[in-house]
C-alpha atoms as a PDB file:
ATOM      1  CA  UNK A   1     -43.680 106.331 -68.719  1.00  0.00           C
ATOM      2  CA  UNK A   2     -45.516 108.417 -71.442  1.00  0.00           C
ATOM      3  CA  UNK A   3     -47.489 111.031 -70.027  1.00  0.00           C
ATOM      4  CA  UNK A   4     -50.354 110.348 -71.761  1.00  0.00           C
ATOM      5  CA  UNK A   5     -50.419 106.497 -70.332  1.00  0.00           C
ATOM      6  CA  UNK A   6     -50.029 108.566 -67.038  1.00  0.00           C
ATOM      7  CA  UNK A   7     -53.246 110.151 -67.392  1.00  0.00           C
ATOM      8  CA  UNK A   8     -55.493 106.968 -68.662  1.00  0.00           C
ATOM      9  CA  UNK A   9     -54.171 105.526 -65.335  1.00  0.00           C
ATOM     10  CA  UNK A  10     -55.569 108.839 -63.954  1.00  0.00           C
ATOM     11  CA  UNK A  11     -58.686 108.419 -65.424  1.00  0.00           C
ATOM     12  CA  UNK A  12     -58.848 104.411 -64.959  1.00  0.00           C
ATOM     13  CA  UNK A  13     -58.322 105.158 -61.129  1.00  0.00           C
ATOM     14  CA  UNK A  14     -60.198 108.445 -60.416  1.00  0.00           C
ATOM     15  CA  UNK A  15     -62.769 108.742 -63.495  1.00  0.00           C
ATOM     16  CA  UNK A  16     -64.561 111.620 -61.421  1.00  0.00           C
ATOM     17  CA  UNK A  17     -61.711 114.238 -62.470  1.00  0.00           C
ATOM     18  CA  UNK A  18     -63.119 113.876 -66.203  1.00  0.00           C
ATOM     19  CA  UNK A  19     -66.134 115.445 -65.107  1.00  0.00           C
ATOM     20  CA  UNK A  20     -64.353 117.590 -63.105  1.00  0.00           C
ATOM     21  CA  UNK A  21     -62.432 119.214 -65.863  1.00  0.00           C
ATOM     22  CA  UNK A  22     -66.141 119.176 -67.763  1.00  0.00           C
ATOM     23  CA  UNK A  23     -67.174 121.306 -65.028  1.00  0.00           C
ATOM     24  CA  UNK A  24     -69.615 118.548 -64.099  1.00  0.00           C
ATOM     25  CA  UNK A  25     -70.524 116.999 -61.090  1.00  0.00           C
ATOM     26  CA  UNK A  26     -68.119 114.217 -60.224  1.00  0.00           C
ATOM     27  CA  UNK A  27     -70.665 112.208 -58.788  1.00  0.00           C
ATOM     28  CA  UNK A  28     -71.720 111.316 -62.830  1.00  0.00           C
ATOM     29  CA  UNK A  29     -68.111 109.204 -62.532  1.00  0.00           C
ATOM     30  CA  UNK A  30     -70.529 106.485 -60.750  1.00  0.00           C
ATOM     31  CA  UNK A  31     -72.457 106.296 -63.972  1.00  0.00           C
ATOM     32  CA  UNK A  32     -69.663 104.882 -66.046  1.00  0.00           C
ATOM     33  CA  UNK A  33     -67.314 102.252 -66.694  1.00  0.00           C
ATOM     34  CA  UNK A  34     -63.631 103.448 -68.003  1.00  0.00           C
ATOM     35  CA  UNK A  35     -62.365 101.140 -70.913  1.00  0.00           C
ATOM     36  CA  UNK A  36     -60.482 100.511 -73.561  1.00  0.00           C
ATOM     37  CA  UNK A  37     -62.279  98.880 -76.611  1.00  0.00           C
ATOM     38  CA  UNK A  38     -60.990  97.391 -79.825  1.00  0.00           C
ATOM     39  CA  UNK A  39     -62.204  99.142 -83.215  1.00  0.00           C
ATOM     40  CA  UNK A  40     -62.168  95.855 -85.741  1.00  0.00           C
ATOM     41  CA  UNK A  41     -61.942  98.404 -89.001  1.00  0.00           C
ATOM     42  CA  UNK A  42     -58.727 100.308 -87.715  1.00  0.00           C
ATOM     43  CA  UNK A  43     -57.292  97.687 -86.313  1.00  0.00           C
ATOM     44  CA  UNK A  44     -56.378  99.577 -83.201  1.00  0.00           C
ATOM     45  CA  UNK A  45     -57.860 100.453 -79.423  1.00  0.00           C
ATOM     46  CA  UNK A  46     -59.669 103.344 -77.762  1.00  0.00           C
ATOM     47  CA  UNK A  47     -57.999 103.763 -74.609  1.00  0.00           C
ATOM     48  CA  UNK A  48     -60.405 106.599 -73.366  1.00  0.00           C
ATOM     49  CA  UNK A  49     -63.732 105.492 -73.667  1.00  0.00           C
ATOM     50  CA  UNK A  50     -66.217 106.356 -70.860  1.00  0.00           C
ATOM     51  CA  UNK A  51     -69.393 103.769 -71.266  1.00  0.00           C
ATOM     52  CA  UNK A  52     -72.395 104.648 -69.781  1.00  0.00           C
ATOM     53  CA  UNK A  53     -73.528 101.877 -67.039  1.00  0.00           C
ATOM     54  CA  UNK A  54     -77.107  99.899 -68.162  1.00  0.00           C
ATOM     55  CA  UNK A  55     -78.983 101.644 -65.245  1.00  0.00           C
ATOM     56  CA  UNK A  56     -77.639 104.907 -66.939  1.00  0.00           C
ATOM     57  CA  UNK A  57     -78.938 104.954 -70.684  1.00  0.00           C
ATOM     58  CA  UNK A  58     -79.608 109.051 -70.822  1.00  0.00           C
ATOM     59  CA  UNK A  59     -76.093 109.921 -70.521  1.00  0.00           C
ATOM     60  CA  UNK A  60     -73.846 110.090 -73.111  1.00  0.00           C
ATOM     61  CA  UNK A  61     -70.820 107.928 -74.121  1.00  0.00           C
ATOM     62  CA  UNK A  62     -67.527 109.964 -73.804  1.00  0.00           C
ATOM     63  CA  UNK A  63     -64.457 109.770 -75.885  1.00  0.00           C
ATOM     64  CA  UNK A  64     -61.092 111.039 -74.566  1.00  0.00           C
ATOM     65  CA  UNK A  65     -58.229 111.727 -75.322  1.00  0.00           C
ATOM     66  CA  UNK A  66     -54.917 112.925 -73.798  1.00  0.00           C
ATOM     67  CA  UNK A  67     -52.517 115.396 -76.013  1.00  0.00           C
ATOM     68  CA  UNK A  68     -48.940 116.438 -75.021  1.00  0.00           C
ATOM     69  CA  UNK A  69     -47.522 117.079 -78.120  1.00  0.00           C
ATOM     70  CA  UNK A  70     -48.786 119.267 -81.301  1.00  0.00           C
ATOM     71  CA  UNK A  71     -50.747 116.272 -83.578  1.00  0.00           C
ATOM     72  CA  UNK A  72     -52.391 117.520 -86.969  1.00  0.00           C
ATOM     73  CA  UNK A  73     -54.547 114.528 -87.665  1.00  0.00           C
ATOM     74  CA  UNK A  74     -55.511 114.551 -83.581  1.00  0.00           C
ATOM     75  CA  UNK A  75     -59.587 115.850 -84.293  1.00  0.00           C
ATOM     76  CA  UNK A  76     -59.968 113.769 -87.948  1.00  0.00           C
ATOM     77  CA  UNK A  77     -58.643 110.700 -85.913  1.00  0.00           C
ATOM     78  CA  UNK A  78     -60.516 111.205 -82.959  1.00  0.00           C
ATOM     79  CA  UNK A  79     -63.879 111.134 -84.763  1.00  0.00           C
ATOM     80  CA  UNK A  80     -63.287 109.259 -87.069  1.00  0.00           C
ATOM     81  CA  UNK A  81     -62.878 106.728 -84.234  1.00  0.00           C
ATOM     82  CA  UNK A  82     -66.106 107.445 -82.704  1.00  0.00           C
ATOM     83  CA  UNK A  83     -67.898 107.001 -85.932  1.00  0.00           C
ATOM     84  CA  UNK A  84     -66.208 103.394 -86.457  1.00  0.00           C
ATOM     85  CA  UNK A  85     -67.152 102.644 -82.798  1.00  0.00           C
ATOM     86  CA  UNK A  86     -70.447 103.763 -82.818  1.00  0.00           C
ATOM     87  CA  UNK A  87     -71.149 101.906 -86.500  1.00  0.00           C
ATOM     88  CA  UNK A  88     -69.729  98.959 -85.158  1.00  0.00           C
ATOM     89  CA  UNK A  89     -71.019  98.274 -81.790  1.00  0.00           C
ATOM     90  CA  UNK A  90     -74.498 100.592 -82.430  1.00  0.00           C
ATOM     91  CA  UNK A  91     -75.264 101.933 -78.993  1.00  0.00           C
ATOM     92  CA  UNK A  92     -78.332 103.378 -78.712  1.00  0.00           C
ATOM     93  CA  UNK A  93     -76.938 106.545 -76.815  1.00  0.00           C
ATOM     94  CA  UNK A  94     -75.529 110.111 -77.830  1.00  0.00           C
ATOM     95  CA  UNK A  95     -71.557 111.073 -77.526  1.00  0.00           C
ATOM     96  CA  UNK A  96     -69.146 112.804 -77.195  1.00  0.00           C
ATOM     97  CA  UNK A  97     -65.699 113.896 -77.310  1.00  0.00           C
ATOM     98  CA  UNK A  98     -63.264 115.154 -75.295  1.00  0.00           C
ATOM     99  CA  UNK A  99     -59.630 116.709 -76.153  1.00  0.00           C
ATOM    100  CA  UNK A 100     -57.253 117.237 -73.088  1.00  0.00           C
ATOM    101  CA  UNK A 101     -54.386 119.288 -74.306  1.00  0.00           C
ATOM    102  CA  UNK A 102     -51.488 120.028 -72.121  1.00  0.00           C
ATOM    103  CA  UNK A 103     -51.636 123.313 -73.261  1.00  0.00           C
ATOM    104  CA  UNK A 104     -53.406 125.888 -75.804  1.00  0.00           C
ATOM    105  CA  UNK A 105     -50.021 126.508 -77.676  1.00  0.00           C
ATOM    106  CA  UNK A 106     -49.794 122.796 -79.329  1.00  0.00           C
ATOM    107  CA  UNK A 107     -53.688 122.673 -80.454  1.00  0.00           C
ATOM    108  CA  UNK A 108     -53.976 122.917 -83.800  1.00  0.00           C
ATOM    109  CA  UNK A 109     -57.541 123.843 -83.766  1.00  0.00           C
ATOM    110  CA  UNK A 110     -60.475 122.213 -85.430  1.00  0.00           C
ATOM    111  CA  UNK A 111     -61.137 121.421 -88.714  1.00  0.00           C
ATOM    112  CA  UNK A 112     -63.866 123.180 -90.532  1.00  0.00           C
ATOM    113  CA  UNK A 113     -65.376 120.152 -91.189  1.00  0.00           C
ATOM    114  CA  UNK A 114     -66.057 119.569 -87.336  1.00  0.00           C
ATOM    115  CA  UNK A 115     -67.093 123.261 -86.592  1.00  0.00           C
ATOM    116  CA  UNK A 116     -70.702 122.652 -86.079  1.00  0.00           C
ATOM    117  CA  UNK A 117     -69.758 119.792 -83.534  1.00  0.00           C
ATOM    118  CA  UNK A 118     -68.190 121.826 -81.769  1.00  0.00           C
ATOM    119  CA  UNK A 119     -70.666 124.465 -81.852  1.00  0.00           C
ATOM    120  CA  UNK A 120     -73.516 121.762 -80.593  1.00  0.00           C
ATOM    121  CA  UNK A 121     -71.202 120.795 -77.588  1.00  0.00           C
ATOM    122  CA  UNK A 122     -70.662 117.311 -79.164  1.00  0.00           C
ATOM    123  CA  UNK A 123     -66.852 118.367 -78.712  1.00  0.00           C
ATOM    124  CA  UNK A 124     -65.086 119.166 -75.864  1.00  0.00           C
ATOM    125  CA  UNK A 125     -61.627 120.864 -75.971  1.00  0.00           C
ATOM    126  CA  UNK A 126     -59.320 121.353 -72.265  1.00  0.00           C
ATOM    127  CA  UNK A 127     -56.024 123.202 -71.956  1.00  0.00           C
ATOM    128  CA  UNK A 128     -54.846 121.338 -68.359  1.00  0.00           C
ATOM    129  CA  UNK A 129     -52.361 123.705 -67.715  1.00  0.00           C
ATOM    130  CA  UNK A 130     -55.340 126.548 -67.876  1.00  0.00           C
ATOM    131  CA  UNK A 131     -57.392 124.318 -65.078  1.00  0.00           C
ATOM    132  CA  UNK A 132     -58.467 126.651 -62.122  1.00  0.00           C
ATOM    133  CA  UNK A 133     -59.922 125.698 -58.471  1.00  0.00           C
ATOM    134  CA  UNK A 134     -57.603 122.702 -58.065  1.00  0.00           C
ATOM    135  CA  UNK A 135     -56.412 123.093 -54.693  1.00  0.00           C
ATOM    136  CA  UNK A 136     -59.408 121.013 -53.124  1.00  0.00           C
ATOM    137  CA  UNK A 137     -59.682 118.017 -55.678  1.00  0.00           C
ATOM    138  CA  UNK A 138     -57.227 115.166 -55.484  1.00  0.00           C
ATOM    139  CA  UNK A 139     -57.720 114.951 -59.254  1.00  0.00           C
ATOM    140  CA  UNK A 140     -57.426 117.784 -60.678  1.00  0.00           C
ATOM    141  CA  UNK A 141     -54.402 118.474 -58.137  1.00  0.00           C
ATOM    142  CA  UNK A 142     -52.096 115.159 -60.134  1.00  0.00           C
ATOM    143  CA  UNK A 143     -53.207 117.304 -62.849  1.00  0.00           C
ATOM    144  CA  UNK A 144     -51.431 120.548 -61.944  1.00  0.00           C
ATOM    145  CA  UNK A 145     -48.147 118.296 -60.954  1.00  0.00           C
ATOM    146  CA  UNK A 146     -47.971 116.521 -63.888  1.00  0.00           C
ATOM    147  CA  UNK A 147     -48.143 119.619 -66.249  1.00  0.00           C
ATOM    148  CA  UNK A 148     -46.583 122.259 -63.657  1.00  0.00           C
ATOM    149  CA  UNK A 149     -42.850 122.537 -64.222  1.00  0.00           C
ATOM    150  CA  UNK A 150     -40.431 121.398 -61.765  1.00  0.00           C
ATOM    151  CA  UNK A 151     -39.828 124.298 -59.460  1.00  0.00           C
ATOM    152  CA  UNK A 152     -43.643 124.849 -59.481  1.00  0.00           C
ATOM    153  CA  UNK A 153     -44.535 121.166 -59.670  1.00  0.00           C
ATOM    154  CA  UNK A 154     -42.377 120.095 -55.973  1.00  0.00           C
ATOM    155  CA  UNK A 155     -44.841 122.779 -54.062  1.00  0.00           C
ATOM    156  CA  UNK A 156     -48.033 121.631 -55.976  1.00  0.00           C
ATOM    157  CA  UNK A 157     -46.719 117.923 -54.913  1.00  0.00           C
ATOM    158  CA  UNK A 158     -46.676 118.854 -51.116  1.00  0.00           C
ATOM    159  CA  UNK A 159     -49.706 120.253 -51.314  1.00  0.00           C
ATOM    160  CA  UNK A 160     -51.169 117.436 -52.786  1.00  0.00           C
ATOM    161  CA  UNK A 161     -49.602 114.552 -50.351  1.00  0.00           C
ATOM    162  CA  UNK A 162     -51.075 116.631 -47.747  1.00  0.00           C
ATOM    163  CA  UNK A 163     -54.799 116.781 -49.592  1.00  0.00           C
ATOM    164  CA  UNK A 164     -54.659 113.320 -49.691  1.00  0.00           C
ATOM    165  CA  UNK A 165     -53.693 112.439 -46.357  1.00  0.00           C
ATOM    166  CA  UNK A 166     -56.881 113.914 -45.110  1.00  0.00           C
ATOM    167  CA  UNK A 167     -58.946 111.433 -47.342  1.00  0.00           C
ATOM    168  CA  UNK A 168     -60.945 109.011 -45.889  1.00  0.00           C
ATOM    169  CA  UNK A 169     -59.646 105.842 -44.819  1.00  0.00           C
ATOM    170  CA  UNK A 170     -61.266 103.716 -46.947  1.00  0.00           C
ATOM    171  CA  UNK A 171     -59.643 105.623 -50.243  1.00  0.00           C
ATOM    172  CA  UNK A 172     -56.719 107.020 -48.556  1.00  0.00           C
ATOM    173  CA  UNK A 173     -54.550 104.146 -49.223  1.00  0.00           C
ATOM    174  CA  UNK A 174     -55.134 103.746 -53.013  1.00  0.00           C
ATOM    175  CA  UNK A 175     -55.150 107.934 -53.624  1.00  0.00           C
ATOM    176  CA  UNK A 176     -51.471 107.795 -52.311  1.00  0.00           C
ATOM    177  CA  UNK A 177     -50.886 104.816 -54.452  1.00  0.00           C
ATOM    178  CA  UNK A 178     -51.879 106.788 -57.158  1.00  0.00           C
ATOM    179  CA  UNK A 179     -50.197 110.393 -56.471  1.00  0.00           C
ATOM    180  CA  UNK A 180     -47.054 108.195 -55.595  1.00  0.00           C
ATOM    181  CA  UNK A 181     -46.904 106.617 -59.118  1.00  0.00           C
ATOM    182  CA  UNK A 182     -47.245 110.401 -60.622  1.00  0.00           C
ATOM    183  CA  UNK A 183     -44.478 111.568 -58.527  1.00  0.00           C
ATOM    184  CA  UNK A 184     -42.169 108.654 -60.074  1.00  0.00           C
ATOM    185  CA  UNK A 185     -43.278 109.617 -63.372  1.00  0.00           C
ATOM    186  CA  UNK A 186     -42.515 113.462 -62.804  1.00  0.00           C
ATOM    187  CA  UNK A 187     -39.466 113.955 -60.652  1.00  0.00           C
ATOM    188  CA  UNK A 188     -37.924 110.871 -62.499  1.00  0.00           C
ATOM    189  CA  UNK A 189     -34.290 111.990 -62.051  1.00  0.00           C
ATOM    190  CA  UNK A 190     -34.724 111.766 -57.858  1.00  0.00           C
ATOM    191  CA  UNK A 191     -34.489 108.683 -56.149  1.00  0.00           C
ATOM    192  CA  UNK A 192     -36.941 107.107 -54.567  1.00  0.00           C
ATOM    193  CA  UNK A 193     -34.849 107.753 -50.852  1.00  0.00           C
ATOM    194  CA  UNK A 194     -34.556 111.818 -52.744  1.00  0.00           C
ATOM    195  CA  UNK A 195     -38.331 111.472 -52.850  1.00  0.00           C
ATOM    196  CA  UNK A 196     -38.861 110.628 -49.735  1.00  0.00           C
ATOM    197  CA  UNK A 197     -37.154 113.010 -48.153  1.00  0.00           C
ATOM    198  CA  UNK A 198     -38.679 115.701 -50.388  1.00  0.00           C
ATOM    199  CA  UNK A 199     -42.293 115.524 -49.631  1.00  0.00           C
ATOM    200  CA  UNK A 200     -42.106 113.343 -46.269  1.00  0.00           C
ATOM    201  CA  UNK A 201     -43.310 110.668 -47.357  1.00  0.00           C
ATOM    202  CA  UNK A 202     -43.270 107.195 -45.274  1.00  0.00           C
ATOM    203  CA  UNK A 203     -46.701 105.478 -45.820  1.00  0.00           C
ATOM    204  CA  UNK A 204     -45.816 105.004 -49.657  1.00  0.00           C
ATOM    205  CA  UNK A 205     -43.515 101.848 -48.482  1.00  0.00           C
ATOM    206  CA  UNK A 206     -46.690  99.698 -47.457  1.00  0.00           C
ATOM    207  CA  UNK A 207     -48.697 100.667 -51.202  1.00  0.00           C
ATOM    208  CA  UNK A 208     -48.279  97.965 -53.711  1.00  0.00           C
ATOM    209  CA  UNK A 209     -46.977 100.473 -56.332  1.00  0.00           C
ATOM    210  CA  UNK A 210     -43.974 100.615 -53.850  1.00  0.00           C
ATOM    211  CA  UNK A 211     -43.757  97.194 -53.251  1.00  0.00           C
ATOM    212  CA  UNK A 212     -44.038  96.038 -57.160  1.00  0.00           C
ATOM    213  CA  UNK A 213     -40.798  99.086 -57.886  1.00  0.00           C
ATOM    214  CA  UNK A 214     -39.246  97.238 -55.146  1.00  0.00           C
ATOM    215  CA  UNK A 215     -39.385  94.023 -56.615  1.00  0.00           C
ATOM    216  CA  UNK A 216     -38.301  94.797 -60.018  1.00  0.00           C
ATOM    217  CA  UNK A 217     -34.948  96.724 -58.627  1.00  0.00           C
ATOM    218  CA  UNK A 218     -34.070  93.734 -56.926  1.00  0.00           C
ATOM    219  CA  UNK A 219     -34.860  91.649 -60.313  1.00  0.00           C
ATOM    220  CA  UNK A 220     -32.768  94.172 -62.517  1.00  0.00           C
ATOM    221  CA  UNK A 221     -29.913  94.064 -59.792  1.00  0.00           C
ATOM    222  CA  UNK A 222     -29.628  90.246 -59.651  1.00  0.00           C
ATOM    223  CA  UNK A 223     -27.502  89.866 -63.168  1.00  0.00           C
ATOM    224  CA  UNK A 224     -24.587  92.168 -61.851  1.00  0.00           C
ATOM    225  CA  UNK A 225     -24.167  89.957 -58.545  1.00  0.00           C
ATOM    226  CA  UNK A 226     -24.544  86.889 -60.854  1.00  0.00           C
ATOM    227  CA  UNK A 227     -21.427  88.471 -62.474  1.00  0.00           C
ATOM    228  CA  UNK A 228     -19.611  88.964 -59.004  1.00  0.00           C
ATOM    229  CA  UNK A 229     -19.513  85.425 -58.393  1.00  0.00           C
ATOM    230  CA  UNK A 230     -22.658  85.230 -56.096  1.00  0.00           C
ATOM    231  CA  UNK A 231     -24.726  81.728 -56.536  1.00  0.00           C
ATOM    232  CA  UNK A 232     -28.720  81.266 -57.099  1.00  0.00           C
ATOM    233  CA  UNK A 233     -28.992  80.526 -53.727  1.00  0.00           C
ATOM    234  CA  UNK A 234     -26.983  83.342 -52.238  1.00  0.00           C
ATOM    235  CA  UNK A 235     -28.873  85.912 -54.399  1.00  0.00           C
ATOM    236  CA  UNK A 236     -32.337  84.364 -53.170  1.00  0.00           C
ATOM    237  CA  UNK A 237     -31.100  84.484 -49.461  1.00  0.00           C
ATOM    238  CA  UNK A 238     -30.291  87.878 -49.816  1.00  0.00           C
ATOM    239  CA  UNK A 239     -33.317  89.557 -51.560  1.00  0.00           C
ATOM    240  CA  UNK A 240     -35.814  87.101 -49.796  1.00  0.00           C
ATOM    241  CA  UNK A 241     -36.931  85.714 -53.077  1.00  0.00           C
ATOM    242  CA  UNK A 242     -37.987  82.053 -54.581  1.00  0.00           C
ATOM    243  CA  UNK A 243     -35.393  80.606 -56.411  1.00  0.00           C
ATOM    244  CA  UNK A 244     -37.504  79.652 -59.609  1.00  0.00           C
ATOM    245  CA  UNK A 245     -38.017  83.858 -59.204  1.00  0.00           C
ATOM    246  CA  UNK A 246     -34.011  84.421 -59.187  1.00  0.00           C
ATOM    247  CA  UNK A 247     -33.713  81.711 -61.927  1.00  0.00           C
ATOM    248  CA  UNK A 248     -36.524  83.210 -64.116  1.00  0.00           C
ATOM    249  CA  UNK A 249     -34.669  86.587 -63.735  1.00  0.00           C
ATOM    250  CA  UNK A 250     -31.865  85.125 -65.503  1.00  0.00           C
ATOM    251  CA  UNK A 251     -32.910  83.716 -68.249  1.00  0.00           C
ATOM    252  CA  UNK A 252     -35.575  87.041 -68.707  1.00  0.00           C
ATOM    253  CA  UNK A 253     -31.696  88.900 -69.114  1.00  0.00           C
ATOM    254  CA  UNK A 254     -29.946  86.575 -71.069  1.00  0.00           C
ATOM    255  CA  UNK A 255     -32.740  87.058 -74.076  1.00  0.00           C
END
């Protein structure tokens, strides 16, 4: 999975960490909805678009975006963006924007053009690797993994299994879900048995993340015991599955 699709799952599923790394409260994360809304002119979507809720009309709309990799046209795209967003739909509300590099190395700075935005605050530039204070915020912690490198990366994972095991109960269950799908994404070379015995992990089985992965090995398995000489109905028996499911899994390989 790209990393930046990584991260707008981040911020679908835990909004407050963009205020977080804003150095705002994370309680503003209530005011919003997190969406992804089509620009009609470009033909194309903006995937990081933080829209105030109606009860909410002094704060600002945000526009993010997530940057692994050294882009040139990153800041002229960006706002141009927000300008063909805010012509077309016409809020009646102020913006901003929001850069979150991986690091300071690959920014390529902004353009001249954009200096006095910048100066006025209307744009916001992160270096995630540069984050401090992480160690009590389940957010900003995924951060950390996801742009620590390995060796550091399988502490900073520990440490955040264990933050989020002292969540409450209510959240608990989705937080794992969520720190589970960024430990696929980062240690993708282990196995998910590998993983498991890494960081201790036992409650992941029951999340729906785990049970979806689940489902789709047994899906990309069925073909080879097709080719063993195994029937529908064996297959079906075996993996617990519908046999329109087993069926539909065969004709998804065959295309």
């Amino acid at each position: 999975m790209k990393t930046d699709t990584i991260f707008y799952t981040l911020l679908q599923n835990l909004p407050s960490v963009l205020f977080e790394v804003l150095e705002k409260s994370p309680t503003l994360a209530s005011h919003y909805e997190f969406s992804s809304v089509e620009i009609k002119e470009l033909a194309r979507r903006i995937d990081g678009l933080f829209l105030p809720k109606p009860e909410y009309p002094q704060d600002p709309i945000y526009f993010v975006e997530v940057q692994f990799q050294s882009d040139d046209n990153l800041y002229w795209r960006l706002i141009t963006e927000a300008f063909v967003y805010l012509n077309q739909y016409k809020p009646e509300k102020s913006w901003q924007a929001v850069v979150l590099w991986a690091n300071r190395d690959i920014d390529v700075g902004i353009p001249l053009a954009y200096q006095t935005s910048l100066a006025a605050g209307q744009i916001h530039v992160v270096y995630l690797d540069e984050l401090v204070g992480t160690s009590s915020s389940i957010g900003l912690g995924i951060i950390k993994l996801v742009v620590s490198p390995e060796d550091k990366a399988i502490q900073e994972a520990r440490s955040l299994i264990n933050l989020v095991k002292t969540a409450d109960a209510e959240n608990g269950r989705d937080l794992l879900e969520l720190v589970e799908r960024m430990l696929v994404y980062k240690f993708s070379s282990y196995t998910r048995q590998e993983l498991e015995a890494m960081f201790g992990l036992t409650e992941w089985q029951q999340t729906r993340f785990y049970q979806e992965v689940k489902e789709e090995t047994k899906l990309e398995i069925i073909p080879k015991l097709l080719s063993e000489g195994l029937t529908v109905e064996q297959i079906a028996r075996i993996f617990e599955l519908d046999i329109e499911v087993v069926k539909q899994a065969i004709k998804n390989e065959s295309k």
